[in-house]
N, C-alpha and C. Protein backbone atom coordinates (compact mmCIF):
# COMPACT_ATOMS: atom_id res chain seq x y z
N UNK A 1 -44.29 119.14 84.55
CA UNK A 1 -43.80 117.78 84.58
C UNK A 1 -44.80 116.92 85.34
N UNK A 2 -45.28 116.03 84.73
CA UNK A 2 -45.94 114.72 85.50
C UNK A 2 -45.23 114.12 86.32
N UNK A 3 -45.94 113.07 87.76
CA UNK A 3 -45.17 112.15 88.09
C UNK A 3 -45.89 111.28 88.25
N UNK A 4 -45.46 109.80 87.64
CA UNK A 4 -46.50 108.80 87.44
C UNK A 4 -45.80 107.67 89.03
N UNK A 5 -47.12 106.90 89.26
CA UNK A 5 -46.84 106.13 89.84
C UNK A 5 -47.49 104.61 90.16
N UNK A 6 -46.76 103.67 89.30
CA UNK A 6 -47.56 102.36 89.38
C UNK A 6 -48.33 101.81 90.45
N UNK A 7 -49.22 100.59 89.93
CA UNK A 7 -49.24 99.84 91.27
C UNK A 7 -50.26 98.79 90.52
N UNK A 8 -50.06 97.24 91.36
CA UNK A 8 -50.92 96.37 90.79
C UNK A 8 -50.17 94.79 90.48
N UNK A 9 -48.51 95.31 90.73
CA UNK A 9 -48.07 94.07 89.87
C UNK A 9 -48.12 92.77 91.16
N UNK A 10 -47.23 92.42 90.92
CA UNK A 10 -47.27 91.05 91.59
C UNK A 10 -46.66 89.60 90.78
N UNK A 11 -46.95 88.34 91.70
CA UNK A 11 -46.68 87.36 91.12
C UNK A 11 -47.99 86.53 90.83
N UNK A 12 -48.12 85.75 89.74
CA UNK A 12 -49.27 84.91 89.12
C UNK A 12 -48.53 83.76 88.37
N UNK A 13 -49.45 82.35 88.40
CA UNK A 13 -49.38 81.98 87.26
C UNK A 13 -49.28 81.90 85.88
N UNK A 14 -49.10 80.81 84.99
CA UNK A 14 -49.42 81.13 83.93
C UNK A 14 -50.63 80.58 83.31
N UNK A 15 -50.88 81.62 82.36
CA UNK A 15 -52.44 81.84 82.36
C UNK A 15 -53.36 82.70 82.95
N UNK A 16 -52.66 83.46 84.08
CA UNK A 16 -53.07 84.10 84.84
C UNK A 16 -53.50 85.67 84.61
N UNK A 17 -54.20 86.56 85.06
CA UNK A 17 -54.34 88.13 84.60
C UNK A 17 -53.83 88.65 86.29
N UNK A 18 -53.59 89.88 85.64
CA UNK A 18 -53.18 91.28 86.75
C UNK A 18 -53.53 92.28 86.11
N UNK A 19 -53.70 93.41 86.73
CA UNK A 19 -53.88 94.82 86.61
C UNK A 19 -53.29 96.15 87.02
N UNK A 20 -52.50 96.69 86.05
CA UNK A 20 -51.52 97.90 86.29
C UNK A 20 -51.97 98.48 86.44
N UNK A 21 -51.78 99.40 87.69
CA UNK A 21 -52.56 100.84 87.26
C UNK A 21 -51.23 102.35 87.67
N UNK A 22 -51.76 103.39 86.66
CA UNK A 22 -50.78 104.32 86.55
C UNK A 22 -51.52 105.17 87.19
N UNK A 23 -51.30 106.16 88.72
CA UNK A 23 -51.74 107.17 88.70
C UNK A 23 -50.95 108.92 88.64
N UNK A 24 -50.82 109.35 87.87
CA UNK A 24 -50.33 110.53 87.51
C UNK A 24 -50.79 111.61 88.18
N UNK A 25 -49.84 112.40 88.19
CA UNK A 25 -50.26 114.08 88.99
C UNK A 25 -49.50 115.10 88.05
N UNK A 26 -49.81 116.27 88.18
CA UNK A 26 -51.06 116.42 88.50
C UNK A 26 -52.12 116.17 87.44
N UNK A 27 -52.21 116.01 85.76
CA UNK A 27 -52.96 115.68 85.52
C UNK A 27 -52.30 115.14 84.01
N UNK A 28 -53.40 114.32 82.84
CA UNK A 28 -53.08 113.35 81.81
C UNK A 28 -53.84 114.39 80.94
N UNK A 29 -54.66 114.98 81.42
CA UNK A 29 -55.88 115.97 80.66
C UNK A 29 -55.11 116.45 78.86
N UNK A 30 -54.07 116.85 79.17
CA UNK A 30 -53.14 117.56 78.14
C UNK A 30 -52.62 116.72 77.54
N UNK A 31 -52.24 115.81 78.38
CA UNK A 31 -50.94 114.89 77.48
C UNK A 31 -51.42 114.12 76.57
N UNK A 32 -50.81 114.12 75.28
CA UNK A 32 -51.26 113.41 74.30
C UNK A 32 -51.51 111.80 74.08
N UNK A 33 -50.18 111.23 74.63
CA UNK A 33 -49.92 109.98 74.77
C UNK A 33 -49.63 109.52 75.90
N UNK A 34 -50.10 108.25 76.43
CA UNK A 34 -49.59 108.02 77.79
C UNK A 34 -49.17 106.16 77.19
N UNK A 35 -48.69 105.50 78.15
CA UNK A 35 -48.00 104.06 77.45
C UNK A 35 -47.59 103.16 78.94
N UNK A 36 -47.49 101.97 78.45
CA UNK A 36 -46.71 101.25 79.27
C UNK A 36 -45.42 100.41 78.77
N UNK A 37 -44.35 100.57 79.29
CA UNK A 37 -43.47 99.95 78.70
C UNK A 37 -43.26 98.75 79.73
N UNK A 38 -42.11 97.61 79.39
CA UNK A 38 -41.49 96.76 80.14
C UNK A 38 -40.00 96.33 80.31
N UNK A 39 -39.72 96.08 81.02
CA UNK A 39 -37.75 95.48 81.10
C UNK A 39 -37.21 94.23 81.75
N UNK A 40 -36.90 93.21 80.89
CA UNK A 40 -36.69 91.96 81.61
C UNK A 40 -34.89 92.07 81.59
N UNK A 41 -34.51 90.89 82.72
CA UNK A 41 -33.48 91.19 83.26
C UNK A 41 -32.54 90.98 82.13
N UNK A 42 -31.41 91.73 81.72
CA UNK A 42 -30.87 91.45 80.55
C UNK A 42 -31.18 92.28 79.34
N UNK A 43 -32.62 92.14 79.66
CA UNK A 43 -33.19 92.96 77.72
C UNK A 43 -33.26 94.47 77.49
N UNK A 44 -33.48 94.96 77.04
CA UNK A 44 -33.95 96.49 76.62
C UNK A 44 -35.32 96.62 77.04
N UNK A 45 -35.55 97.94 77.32
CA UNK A 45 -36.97 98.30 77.77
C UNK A 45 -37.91 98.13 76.14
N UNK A 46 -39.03 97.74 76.48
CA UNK A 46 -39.63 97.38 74.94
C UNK A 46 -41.25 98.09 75.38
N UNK A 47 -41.47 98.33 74.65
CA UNK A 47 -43.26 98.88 74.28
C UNK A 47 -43.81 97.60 74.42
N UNK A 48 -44.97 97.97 75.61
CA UNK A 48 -46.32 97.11 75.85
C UNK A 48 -47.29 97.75 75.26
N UNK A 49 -47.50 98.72 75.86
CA UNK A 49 -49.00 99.46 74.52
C UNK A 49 -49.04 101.08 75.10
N UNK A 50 -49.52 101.85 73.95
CA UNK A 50 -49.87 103.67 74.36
C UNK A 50 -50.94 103.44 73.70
N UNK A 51 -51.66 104.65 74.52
CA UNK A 51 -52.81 105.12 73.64
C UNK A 51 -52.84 106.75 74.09
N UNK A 52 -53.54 107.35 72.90
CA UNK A 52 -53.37 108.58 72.93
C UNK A 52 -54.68 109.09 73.81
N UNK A 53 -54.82 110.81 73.76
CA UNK A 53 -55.59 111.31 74.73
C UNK A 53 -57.17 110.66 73.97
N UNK A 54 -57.03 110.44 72.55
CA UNK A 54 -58.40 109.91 71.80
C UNK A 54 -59.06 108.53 72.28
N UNK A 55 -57.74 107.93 72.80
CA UNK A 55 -58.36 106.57 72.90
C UNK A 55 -57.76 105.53 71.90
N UNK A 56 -57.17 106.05 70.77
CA UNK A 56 -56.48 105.43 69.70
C UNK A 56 -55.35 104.72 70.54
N UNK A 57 -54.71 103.19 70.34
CA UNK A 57 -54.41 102.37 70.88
C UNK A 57 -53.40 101.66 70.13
N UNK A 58 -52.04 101.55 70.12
CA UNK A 58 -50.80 100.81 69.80
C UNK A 58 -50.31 99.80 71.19
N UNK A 59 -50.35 98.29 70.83
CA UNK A 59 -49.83 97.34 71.12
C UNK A 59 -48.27 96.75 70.55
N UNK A 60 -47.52 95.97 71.43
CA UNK A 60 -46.18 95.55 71.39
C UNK A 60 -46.64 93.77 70.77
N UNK A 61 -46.22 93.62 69.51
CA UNK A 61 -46.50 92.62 68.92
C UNK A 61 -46.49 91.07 69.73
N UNK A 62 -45.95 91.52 70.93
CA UNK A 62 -46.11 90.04 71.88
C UNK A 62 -47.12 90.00 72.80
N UNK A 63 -47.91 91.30 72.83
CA UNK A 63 -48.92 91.48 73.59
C UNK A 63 -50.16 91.82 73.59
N UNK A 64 -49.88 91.44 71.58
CA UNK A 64 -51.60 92.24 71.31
C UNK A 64 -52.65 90.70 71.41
N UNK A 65 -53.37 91.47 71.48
CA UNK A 65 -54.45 90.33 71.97
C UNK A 65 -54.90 90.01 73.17
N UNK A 66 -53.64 90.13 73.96
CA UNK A 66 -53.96 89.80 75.35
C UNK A 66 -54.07 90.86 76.59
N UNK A 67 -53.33 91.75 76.32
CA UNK A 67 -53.29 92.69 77.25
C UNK A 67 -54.35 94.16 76.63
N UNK A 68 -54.97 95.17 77.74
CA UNK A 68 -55.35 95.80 76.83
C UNK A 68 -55.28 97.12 77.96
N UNK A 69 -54.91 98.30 77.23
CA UNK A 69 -54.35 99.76 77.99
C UNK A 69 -55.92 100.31 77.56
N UNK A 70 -56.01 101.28 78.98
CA UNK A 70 -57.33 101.88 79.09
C UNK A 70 -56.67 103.89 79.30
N UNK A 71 -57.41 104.12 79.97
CA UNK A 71 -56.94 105.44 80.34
C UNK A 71 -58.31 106.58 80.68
N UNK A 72 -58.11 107.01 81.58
CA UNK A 72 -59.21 107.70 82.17
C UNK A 72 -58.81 109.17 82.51
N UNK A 73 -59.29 110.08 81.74
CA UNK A 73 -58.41 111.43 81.76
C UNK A 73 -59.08 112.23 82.75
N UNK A 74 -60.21 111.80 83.24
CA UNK A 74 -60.80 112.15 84.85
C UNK A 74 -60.35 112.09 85.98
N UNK A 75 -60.11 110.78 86.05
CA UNK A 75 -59.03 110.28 87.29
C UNK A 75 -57.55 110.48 87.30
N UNK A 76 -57.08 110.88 86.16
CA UNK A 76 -55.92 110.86 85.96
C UNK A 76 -54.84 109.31 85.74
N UNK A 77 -55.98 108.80 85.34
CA UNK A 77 -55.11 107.08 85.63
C UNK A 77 -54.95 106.53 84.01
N UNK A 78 -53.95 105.27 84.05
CA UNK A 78 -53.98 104.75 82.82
C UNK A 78 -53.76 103.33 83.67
N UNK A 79 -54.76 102.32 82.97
CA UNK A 79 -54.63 101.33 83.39
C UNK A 79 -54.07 100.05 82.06
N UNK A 80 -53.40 99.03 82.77
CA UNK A 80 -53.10 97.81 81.93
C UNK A 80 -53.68 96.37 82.45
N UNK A 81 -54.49 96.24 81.73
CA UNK A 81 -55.08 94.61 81.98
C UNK A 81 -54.23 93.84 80.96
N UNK A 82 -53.66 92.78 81.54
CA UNK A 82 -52.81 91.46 81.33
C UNK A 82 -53.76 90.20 81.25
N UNK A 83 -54.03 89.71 80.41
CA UNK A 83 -54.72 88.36 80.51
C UNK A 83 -53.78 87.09 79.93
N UNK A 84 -54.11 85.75 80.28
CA UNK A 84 -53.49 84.80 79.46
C UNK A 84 -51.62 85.31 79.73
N UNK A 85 -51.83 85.41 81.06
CA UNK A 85 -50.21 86.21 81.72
C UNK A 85 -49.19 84.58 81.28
N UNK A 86 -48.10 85.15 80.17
CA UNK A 86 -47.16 83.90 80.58
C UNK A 86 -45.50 84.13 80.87
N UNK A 87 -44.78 83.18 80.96
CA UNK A 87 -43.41 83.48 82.01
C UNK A 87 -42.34 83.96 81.26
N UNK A 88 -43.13 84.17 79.98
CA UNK A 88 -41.88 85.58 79.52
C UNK A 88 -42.14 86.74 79.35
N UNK A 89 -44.12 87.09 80.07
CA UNK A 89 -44.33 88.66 80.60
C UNK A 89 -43.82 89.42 81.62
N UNK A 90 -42.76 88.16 82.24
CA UNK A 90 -42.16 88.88 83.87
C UNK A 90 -40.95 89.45 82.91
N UNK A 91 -41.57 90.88 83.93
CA UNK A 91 -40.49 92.26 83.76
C UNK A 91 -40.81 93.19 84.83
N UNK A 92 -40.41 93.82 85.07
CA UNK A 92 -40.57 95.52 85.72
C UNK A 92 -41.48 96.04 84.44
N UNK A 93 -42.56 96.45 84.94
CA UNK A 93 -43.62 97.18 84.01
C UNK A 93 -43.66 98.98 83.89
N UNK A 94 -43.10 99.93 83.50
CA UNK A 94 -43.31 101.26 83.43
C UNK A 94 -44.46 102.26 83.13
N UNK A 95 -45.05 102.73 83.84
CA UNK A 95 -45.84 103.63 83.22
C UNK A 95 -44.83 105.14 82.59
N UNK A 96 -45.45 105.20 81.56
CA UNK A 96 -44.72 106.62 80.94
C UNK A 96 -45.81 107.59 80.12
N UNK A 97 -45.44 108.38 80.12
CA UNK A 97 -45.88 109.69 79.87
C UNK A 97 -44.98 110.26 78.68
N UNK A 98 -45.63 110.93 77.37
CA UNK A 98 -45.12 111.62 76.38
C UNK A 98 -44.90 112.86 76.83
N UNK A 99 -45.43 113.09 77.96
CA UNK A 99 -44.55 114.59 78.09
C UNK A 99 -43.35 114.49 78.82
N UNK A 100 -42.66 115.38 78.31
CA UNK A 100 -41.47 114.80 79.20
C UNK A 100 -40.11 114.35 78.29
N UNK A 101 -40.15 112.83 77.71
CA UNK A 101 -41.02 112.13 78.71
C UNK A 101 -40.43 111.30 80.25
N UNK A 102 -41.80 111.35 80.76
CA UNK A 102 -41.56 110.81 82.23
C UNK A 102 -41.84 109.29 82.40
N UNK A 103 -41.14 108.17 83.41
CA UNK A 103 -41.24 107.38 83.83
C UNK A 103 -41.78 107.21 85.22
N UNK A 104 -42.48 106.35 85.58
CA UNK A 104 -42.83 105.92 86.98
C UNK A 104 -41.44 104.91 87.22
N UNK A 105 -41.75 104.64 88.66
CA UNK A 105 -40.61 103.80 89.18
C UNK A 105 -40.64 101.96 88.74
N UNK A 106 -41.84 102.07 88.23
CA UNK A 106 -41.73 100.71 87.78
C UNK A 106 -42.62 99.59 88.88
N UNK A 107 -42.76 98.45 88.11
CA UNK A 107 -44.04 97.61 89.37
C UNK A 107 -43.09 96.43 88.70
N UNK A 108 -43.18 95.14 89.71
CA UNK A 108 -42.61 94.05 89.53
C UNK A 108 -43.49 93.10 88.97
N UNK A 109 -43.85 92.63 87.49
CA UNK A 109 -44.58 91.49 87.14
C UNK A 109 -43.77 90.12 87.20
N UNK A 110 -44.22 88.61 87.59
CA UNK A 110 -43.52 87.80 87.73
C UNK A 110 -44.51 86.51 87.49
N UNK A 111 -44.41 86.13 86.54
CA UNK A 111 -45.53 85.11 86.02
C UNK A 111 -44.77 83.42 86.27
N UNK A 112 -45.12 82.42 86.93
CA UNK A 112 -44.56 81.55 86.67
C UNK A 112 -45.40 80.26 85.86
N UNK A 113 -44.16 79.27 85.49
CA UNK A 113 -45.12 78.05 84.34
C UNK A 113 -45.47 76.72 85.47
C-alpha cells in the first residue's frame, strides 16, 4: 500500500498559478497510474488529470490546457502545475494512486476573483 501526501496549495488570485506536489512512499516505480483529483464544497470529487507510469496523460475537460500533471518515478513524486488559476478551481485537491486505490489527505486550493 502507498501513502501519498500533498503539499503546495494555498490561496491565489485569479489568474494566478500554484503547484501540487504528491510525495508517495514507499515508491510510484510499479504503479501504473497516479492522478489528481478535486472536491468543491457541495460537489462530487471529479478528475483533474492521471498520467500513467509512461507519461501518457488524461485531463478533466475544465482543466485541459491549463493545468499540467508531471510525475517523477525517481523521487517518487507527482506534481500538478495550475496556471490561469480561476474561482471555480477552489477545491480540496487529492493526490491518488491506482493502486489501491489510495488517497492523500488532500491540500486546500482557494482562488479568488
Amino acid at each position: 500500500q502507498v501513502q501519498l501526501r500533498e503539499s503546495g496549495g494555498g490561496s491565489v488570485q485569479s489568474g494566478g498559478s500554484l503547484r501540487l506536489s504528491c510525495a508517495a512512499s514507499p515508491t510510484i516505480f510499479t504503479i501504473y497510474m497516479m492522478g489528481w483529483y478535486r472536491q468543491a464544497p457541495g460537489k462530487e470529487r471529479e478528475l483533474v488529470a492521471t498520467i500513467t507510469k509512461d507519461g501518457y496523460t488524461n485531463y478533466g475537460d475544465s482543466v485541459q490546457g491549463r493545468f499540467t500533471i508531471s510525475r517523477d518515478n525517481a523521487k517518487n513524486a507527482v506534481d500538478l502545475l495550475m496556471k490561469d488559476l480561476k474561482p471555480e478551481d477552489t477545491a480540496v485537491y487529492y493526490c491518488w494512486s491506482g493502486l489501491g486505490p489510495n488517497w492523500g489527505q488532500g491540500t486546500q486550493v482557494t482562488v479568488s476573483s
